[in-house]
PDB file of N, CA and C in Angstrom:
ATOM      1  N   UNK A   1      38.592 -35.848  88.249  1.00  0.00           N
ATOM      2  CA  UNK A   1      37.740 -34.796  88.725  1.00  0.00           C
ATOM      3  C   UNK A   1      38.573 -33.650  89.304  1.00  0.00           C
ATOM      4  N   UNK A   2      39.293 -33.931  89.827  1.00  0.00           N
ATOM      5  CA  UNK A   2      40.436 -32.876  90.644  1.00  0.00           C
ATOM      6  C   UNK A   2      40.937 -32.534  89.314  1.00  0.00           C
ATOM      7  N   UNK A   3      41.429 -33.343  88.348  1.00  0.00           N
ATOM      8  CA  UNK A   3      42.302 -32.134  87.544  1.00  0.00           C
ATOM      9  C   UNK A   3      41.283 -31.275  86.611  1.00  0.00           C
ATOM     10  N   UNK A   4      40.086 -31.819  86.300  1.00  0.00           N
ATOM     11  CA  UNK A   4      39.017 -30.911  85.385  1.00  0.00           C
ATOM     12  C   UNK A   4      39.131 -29.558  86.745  1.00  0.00           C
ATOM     13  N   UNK A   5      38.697 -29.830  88.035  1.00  0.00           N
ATOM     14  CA  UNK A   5      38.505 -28.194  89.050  1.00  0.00           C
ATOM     15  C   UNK A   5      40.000 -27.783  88.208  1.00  0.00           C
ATOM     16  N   UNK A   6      41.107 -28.380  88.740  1.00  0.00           N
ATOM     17  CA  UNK A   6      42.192 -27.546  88.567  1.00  0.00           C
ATOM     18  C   UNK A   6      42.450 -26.615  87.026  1.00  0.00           C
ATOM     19  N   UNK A   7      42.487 -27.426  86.238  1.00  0.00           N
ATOM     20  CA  UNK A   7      42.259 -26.665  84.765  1.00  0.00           C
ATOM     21  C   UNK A   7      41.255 -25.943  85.031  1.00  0.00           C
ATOM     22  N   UNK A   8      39.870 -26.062  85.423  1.00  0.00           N
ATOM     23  CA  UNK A   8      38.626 -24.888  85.199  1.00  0.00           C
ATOM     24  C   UNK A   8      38.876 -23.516  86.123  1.00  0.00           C
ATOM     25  N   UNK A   9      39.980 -24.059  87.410  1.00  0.00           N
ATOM     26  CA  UNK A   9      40.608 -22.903  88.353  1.00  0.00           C
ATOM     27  C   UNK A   9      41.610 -21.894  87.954  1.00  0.00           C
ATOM     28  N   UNK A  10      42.097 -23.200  86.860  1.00  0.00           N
ATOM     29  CA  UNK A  10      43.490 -22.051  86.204  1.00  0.00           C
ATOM     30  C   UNK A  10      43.037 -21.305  85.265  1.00  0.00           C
ATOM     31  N   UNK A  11      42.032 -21.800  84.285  1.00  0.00           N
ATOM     32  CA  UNK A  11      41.299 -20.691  83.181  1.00  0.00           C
ATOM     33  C   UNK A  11      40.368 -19.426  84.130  1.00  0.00           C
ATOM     34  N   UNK A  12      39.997 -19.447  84.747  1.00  0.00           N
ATOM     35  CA  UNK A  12      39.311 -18.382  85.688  1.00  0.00           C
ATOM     36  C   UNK A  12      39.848 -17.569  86.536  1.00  0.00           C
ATOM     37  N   UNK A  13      41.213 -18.150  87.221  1.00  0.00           N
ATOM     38  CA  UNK A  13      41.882 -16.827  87.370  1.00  0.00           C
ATOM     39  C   UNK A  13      42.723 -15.634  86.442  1.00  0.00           C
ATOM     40  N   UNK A  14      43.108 -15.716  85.590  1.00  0.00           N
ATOM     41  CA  UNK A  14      43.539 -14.757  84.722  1.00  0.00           C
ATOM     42  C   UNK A  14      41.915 -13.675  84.059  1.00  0.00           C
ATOM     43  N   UNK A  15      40.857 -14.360  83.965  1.00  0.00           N
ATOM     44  CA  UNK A  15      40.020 -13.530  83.725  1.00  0.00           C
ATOM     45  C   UNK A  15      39.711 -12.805  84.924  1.00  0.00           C
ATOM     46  N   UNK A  16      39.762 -12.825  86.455  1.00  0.00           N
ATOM     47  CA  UNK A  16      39.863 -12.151  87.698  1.00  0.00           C
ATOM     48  C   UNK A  16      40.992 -10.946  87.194  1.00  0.00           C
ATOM     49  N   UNK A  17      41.594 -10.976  86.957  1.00  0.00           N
ATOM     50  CA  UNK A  17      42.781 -10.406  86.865  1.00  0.00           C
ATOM     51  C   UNK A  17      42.579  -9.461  85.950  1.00  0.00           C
ATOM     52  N   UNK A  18      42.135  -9.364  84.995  1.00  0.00           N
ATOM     53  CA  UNK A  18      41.940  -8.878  83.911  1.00  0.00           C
ATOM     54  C   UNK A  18      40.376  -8.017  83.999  1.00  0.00           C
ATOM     55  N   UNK A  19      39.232  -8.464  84.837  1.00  0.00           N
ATOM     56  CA  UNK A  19      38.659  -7.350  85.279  1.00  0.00           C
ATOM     57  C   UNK A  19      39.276  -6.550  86.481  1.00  0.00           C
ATOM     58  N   UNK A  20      40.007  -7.069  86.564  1.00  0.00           N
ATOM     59  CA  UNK A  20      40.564  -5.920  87.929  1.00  0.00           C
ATOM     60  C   UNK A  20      41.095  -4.593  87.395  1.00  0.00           C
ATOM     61  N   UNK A  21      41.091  -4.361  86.105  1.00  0.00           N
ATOM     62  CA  UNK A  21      41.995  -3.811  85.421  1.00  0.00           C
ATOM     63  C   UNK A  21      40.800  -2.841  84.999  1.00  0.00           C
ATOM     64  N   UNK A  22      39.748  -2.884  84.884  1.00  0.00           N
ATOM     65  CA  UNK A  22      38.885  -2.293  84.882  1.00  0.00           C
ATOM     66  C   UNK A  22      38.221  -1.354  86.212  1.00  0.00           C
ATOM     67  N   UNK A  23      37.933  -0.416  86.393  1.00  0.00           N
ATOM     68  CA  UNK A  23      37.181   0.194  88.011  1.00  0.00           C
ATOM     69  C   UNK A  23      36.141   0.546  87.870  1.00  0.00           C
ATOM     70  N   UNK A  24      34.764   0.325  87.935  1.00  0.00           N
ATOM     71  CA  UNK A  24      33.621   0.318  87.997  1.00  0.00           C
ATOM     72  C   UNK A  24      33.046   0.901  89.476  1.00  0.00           C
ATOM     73  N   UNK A  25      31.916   1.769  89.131  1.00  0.00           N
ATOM     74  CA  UNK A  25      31.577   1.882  90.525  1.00  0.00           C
ATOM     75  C   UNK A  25      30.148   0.819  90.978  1.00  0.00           C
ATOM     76  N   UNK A  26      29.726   1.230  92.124  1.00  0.00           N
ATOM     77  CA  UNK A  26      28.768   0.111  92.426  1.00  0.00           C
ATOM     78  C   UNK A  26      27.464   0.075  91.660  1.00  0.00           C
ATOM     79  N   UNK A  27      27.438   1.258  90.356  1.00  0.00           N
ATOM     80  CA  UNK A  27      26.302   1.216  89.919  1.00  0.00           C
ATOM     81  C   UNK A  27      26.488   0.368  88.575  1.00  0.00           C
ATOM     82  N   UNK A  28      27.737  -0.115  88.609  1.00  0.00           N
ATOM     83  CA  UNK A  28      28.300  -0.298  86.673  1.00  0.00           C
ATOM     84  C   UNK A  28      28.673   0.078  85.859  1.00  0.00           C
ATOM     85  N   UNK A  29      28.718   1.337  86.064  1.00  0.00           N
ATOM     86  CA  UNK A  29      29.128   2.112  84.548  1.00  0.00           C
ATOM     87  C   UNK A  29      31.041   2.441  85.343  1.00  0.00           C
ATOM     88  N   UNK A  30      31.542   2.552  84.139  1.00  0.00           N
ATOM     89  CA  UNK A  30      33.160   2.329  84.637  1.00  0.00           C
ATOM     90  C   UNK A  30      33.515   4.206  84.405  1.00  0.00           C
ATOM     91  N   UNK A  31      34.575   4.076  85.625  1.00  0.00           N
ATOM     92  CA  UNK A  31      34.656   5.636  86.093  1.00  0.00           C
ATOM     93  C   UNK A  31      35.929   5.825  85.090  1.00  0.00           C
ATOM     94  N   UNK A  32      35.621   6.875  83.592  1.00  0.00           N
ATOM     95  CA  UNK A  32      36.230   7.663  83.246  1.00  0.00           C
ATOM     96  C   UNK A  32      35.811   9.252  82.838  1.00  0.00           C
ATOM     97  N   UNK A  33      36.892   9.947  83.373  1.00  0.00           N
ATOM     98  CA  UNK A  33      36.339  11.465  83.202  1.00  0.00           C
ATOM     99  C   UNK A  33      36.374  11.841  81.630  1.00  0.00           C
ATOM    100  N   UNK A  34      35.347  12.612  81.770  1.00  0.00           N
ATOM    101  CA  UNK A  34      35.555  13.290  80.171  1.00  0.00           C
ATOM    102  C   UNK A  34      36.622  13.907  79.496  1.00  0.00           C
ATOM    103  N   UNK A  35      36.724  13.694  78.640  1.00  0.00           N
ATOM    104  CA  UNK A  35      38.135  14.469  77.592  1.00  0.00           C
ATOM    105  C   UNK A  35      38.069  16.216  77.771  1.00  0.00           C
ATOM    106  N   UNK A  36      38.905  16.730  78.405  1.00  0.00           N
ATOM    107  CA  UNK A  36      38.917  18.214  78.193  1.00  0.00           C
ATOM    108  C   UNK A  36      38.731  18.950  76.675  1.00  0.00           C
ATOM    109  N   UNK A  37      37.769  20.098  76.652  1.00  0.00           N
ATOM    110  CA  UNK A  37      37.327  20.340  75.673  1.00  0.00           C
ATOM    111  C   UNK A  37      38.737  20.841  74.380  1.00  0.00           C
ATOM    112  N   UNK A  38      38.281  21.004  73.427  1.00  0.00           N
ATOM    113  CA  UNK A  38      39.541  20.964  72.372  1.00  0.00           C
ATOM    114  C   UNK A  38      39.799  22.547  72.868  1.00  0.00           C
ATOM    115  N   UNK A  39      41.405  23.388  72.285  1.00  0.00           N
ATOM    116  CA  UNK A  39      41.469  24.453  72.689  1.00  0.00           C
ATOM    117  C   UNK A  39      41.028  25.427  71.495  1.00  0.00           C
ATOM    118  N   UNK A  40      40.353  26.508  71.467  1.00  0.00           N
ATOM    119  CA  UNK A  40      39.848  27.097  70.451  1.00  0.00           C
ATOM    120  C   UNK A  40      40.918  27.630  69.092  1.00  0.00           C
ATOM    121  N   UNK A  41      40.311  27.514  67.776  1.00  0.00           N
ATOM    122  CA  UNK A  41      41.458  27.408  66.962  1.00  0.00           C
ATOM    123  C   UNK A  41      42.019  28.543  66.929  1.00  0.00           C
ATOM    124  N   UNK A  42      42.892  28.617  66.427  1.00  0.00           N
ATOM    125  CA  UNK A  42      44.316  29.581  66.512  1.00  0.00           C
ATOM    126  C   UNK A  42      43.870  30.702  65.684  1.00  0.00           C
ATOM    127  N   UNK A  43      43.782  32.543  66.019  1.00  0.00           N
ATOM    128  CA  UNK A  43      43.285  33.300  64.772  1.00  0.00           C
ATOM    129  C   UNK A  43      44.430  32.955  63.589  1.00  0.00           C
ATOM    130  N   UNK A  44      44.372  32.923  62.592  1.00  0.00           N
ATOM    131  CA  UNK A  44      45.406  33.753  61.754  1.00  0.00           C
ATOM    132  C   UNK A  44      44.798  35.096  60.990  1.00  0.00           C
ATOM    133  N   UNK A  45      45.692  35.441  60.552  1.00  0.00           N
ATOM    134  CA  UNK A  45      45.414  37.216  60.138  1.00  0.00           C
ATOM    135  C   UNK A  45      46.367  37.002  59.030  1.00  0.00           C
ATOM    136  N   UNK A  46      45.931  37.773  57.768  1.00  0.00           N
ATOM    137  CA  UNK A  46      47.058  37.142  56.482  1.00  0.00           C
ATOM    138  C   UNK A  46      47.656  38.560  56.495  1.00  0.00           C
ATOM    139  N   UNK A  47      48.903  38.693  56.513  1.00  0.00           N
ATOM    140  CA  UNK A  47      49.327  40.301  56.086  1.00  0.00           C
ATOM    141  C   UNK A  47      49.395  41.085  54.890  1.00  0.00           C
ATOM    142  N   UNK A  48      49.741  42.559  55.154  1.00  0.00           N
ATOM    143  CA  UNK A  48      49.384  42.706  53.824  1.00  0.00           C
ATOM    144  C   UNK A  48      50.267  42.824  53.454  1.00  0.00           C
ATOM    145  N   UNK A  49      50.156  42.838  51.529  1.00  0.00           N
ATOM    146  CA  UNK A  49      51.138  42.653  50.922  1.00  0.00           C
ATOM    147  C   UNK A  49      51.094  43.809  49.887  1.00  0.00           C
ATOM    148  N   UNK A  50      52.376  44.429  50.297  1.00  0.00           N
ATOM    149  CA  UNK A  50      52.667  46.170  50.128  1.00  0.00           C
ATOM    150  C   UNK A  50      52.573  45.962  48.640  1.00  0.00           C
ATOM    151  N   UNK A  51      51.860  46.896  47.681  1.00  0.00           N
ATOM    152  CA  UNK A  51      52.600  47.221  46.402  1.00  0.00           C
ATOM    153  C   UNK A  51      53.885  47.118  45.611  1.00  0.00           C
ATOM    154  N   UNK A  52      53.813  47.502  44.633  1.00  0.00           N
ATOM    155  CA  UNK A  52      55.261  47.609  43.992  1.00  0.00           C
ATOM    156  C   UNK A  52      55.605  49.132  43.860  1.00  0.00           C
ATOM    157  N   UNK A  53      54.495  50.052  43.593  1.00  0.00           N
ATOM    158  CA  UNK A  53      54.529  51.299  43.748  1.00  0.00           C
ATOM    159  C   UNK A  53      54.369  52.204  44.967  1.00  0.00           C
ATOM    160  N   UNK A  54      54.261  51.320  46.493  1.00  0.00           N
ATOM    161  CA  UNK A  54      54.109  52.117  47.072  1.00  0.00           C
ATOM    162  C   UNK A  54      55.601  52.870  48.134  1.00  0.00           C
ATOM    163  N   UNK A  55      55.123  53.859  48.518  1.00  0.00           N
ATOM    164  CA  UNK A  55      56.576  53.998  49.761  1.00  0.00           C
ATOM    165  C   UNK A  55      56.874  53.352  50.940  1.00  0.00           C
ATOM    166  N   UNK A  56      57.884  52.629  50.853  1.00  0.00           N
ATOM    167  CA  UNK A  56      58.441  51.866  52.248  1.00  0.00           C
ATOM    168  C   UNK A  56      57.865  52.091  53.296  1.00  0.00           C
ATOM    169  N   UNK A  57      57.524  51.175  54.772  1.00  0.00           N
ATOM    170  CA  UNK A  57      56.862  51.916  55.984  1.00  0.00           C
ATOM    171  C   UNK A  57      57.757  52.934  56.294  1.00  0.00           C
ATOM    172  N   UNK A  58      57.492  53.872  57.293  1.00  0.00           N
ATOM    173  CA  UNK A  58      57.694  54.614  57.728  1.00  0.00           C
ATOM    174  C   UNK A  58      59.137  53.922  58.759  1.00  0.00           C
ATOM    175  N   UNK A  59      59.288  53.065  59.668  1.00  0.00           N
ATOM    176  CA  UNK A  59      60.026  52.265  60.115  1.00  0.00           C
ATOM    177  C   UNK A  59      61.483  51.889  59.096  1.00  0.00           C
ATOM    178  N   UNK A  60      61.092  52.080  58.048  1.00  0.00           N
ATOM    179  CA  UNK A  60      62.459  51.250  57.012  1.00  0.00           C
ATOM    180  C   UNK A  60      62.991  52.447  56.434  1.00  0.00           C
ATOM    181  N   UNK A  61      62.283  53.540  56.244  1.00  0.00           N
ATOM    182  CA  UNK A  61      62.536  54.896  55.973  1.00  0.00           C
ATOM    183  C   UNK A  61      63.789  55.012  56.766  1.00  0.00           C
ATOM    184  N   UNK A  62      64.894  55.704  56.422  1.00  0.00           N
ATOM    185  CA  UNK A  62      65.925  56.273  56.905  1.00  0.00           C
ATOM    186  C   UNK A  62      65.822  57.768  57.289  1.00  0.00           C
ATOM    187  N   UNK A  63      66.038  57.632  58.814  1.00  0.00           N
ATOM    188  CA  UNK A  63      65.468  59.357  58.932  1.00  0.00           C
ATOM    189  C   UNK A  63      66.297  59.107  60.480  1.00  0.00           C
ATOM    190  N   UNK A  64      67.548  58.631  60.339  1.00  0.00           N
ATOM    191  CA  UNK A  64      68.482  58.959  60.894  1.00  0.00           C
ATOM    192  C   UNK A  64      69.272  60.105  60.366  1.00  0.00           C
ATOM    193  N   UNK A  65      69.898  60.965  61.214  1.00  0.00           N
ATOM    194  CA  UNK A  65      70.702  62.222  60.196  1.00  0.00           C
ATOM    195  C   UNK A  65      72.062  61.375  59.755  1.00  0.00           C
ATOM    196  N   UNK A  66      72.613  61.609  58.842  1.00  0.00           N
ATOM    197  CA  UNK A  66      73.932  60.894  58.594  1.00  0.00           C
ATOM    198  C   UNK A  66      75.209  61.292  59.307  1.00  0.00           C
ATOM    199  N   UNK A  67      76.179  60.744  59.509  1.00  0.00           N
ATOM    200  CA  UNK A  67      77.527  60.904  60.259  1.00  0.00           C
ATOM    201  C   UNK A  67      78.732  61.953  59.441  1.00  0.00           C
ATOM    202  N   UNK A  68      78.110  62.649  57.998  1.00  0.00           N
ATOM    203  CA  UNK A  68      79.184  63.757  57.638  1.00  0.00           C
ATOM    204  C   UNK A  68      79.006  64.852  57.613  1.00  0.00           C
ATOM    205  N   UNK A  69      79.380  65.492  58.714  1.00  0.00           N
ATOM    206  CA  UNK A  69      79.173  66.976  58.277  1.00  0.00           C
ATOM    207  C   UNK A  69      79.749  67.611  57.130  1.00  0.00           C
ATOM    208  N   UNK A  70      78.757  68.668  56.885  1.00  0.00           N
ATOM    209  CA  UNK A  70      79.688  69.663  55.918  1.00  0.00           C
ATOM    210  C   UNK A  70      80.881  70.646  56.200  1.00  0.00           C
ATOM    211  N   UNK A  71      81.354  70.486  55.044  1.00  0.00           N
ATOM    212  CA  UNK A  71      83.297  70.713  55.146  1.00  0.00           C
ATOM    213  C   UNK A  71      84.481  69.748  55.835  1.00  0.00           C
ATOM    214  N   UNK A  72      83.680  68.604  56.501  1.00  0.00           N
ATOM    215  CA  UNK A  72      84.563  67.674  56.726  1.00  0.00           C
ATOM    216  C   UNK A  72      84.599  66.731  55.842  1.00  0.00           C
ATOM    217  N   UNK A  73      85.234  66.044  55.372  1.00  0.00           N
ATOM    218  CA  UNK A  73      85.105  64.710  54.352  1.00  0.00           C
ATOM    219  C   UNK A  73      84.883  63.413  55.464  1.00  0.00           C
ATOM    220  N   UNK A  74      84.476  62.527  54.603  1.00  0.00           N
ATOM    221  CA  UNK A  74      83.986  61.557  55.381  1.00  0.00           C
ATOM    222  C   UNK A  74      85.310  60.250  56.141  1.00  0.00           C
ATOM    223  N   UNK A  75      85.342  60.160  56.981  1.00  0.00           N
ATOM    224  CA  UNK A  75      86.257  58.795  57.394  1.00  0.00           C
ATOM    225  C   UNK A  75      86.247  57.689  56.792  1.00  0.00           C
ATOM    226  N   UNK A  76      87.630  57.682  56.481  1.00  0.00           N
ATOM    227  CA  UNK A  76      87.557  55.958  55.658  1.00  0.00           C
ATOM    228  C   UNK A  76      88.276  55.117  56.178  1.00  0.00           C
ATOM    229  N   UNK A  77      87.620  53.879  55.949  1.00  0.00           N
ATOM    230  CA  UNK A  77      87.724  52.921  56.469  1.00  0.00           C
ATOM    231  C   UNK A  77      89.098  52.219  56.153  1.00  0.00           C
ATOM    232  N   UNK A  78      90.503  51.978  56.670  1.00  0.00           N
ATOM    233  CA  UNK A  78      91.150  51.910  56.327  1.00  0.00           C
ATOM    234  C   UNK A  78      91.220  50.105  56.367  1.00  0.00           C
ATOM    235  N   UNK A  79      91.441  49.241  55.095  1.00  0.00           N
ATOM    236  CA  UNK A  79      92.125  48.091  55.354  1.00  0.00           C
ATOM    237  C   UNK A  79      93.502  47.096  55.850  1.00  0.00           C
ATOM    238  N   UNK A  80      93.585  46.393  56.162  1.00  0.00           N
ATOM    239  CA  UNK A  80      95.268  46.100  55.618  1.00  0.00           C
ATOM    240  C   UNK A  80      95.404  45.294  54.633  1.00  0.00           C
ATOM    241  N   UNK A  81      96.013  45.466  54.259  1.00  0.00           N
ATOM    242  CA  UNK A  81      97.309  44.849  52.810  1.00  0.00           C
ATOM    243  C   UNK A  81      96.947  44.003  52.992  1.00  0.00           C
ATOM    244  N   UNK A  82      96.502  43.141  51.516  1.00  0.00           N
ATOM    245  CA  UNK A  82      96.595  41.859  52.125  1.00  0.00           C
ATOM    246  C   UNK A  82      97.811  41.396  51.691  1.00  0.00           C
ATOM    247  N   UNK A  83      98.425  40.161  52.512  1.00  0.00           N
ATOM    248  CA  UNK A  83      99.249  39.404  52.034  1.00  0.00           C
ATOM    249  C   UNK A  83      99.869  38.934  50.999  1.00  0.00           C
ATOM    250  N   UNK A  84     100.609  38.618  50.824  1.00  0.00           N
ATOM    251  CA  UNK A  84     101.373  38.034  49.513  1.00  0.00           C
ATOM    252  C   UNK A  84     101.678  36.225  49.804  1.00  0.00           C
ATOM    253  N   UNK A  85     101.247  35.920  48.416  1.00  0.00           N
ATOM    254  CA  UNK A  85     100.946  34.283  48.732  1.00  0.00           C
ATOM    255  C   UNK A  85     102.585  33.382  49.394  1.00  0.00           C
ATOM    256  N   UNK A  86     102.532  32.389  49.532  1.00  0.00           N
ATOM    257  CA  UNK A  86     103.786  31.735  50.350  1.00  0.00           C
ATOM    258  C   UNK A  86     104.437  32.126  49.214  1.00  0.00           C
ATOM    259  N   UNK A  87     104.303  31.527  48.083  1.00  0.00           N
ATOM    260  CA  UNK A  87     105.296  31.350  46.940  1.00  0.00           C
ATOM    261  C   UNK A  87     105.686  32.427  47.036  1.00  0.00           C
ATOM    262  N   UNK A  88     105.395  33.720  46.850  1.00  0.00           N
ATOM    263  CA  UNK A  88     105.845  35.133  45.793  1.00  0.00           C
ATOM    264  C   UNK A  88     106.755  35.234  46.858  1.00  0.00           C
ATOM    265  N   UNK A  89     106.406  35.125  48.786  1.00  0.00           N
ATOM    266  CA  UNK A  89     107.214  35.337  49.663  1.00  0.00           C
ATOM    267  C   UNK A  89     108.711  34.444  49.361  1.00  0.00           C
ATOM    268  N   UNK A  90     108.645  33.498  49.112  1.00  0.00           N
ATOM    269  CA  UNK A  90     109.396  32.560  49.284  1.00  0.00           C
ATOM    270  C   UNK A  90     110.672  32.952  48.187  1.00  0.00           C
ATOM    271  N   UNK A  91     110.063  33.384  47.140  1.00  0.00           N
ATOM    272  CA  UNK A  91     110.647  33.595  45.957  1.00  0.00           C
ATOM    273  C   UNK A  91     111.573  34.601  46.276  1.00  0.00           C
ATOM    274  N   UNK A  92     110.932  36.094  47.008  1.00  0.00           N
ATOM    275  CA  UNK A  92     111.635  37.129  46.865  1.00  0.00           C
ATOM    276  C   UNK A  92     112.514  36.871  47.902  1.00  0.00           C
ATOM    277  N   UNK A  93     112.494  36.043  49.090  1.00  0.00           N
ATOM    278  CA  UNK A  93     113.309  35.894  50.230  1.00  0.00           C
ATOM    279  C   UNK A  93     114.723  35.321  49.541  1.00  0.00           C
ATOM    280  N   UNK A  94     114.402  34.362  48.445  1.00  0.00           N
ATOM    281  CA  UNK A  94     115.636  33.648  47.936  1.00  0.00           C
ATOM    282  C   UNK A  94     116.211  34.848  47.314  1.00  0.00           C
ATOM    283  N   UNK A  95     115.652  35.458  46.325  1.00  0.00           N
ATOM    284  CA  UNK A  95     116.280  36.477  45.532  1.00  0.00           C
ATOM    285  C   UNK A  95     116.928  37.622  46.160  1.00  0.00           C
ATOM    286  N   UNK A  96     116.331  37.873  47.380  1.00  0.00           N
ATOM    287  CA  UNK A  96     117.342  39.011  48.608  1.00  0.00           C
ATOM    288  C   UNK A  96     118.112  38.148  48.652  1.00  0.00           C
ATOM    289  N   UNK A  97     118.433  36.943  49.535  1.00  0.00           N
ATOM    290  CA  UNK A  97     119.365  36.192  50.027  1.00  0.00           C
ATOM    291  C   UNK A  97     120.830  35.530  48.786  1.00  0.00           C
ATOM    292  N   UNK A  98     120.280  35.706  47.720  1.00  0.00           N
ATOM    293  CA  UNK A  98     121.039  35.917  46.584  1.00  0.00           C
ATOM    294  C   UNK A  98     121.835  36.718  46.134  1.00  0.00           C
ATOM    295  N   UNK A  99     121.296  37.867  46.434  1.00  0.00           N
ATOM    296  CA  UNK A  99     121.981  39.473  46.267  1.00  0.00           C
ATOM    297  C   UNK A  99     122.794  39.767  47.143  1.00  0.00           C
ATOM    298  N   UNK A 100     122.315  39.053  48.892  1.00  0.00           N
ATOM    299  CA  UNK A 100     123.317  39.175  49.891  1.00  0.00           C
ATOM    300  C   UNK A 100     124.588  38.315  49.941  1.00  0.00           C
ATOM    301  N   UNK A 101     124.863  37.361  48.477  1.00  0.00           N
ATOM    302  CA  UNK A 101     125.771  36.287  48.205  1.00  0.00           C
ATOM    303  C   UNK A 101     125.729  35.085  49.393  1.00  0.00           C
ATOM    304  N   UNK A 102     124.646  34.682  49.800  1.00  0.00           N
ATOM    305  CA  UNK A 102     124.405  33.628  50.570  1.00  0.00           C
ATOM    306  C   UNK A 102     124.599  31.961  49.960  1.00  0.00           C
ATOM    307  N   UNK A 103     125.330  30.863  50.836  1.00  0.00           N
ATOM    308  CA  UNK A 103     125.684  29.683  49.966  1.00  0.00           C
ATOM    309  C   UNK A 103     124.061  29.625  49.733  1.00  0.00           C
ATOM    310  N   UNK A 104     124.091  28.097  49.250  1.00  0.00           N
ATOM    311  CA  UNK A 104     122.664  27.319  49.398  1.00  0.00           C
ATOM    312  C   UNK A 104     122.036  26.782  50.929  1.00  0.00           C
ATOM    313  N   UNK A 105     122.323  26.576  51.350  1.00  0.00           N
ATOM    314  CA  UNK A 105     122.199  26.172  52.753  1.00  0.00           C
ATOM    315  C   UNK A 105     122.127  27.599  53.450  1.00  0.00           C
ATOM    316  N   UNK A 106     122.371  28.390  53.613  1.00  0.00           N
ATOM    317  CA  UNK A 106     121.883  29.690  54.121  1.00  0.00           C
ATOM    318  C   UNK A 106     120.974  30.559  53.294  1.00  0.00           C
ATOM    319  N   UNK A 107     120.620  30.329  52.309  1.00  0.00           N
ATOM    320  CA  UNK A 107     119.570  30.908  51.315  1.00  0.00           C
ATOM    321  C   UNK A 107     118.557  29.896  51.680  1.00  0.00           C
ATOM    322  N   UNK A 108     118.755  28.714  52.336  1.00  0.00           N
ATOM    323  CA  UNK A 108     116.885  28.219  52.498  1.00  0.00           C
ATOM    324  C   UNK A 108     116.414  28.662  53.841  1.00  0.00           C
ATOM    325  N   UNK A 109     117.836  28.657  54.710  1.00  0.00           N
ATOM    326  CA  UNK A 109     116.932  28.792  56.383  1.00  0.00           C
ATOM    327  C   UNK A 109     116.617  30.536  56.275  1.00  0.00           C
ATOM    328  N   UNK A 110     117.414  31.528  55.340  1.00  0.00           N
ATOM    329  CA  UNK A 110     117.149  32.888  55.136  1.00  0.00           C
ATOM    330  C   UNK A 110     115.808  32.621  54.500  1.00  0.00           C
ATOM    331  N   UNK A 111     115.402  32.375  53.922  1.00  0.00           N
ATOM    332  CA  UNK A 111     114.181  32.470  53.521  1.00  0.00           C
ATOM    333  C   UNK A 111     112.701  31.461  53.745  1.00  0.00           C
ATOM    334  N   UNK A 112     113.339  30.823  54.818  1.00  0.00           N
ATOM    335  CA  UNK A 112     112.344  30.532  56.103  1.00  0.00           C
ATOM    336  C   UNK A 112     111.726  31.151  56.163  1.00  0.00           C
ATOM    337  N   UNK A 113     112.946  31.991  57.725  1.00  0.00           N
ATOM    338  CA  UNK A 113     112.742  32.797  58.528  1.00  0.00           C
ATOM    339  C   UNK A 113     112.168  34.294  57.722  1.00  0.00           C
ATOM    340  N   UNK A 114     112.556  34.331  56.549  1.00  0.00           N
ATOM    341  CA  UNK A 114     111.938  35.951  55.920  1.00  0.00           C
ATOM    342  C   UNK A 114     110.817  35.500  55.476  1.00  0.00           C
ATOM    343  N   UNK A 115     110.272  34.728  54.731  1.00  0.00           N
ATOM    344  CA  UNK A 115     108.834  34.315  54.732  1.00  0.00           C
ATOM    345  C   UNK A 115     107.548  34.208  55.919  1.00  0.00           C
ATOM    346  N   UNK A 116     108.469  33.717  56.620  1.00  0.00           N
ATOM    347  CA  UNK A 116     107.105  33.227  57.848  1.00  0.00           C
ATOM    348  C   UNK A 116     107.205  34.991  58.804  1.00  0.00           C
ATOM    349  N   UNK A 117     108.188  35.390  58.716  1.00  0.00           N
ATOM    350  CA  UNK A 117     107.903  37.334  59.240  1.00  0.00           C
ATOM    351  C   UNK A 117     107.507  38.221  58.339  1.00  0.00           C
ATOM    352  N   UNK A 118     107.038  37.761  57.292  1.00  0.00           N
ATOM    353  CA  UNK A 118     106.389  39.019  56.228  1.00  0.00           C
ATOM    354  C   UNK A 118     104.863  38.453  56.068  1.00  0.00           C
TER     355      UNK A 118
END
């Protein structure tokens, strides 16, 4: 008899437990607030889509004055040189250092040093 209470005590508390988990007020109905309303949908607006014949906006129009006056010619943009690849360097450093009658052993560190400064 004691162990039927005890088993019928142990199945009944976990269901305690498990309405607790619930909050009801004293009338019964269980206290949840309503869902905030949805937020209204988003406009879209489709843009328009310019011709093939028409003229650019006014905005893309160039109606900046330009930077050349007349009777001056225009400034150019000057680059630098580009480089010359290792090899061609390497090559012509030996071929100076050749002309300057350099052994072998002073024709490679000469054309190191003249490669990696040009």
């Amino acid at each position: 008899m004691r162990k039927l209470a005890a088993i019928c005590l142990l199945c009944i508390l976990p269901l305690s437990a498990a309405f607790a988990q619930i909050y009801t007020t004293p009338s019964g109905r269980a206290v949840l607030p309503p869902p905030p309303a949805p937020p209204p949908p988003p406009a879209i607006t489709v843009p328009q889509v310019p011709k093939m014949d028409s003229p650019p906006p006014f905005e893309l129009q160039n109606t900046t004055p330009g930077y050349v006056q007349p009777g001056k010619p225009p400034k150019q943009v000057l680059k630098p040189q580009r480089r010359e690849s290792f090899d061609r360097r390497i090559s012509r450093c030996l071929d100076e250092a050749a002309a300057m009658g350099l052994g072998p052993g002073e024709r490679s560190s000469y054309s190191r040093n003249c490669a990696h400064q040009r």
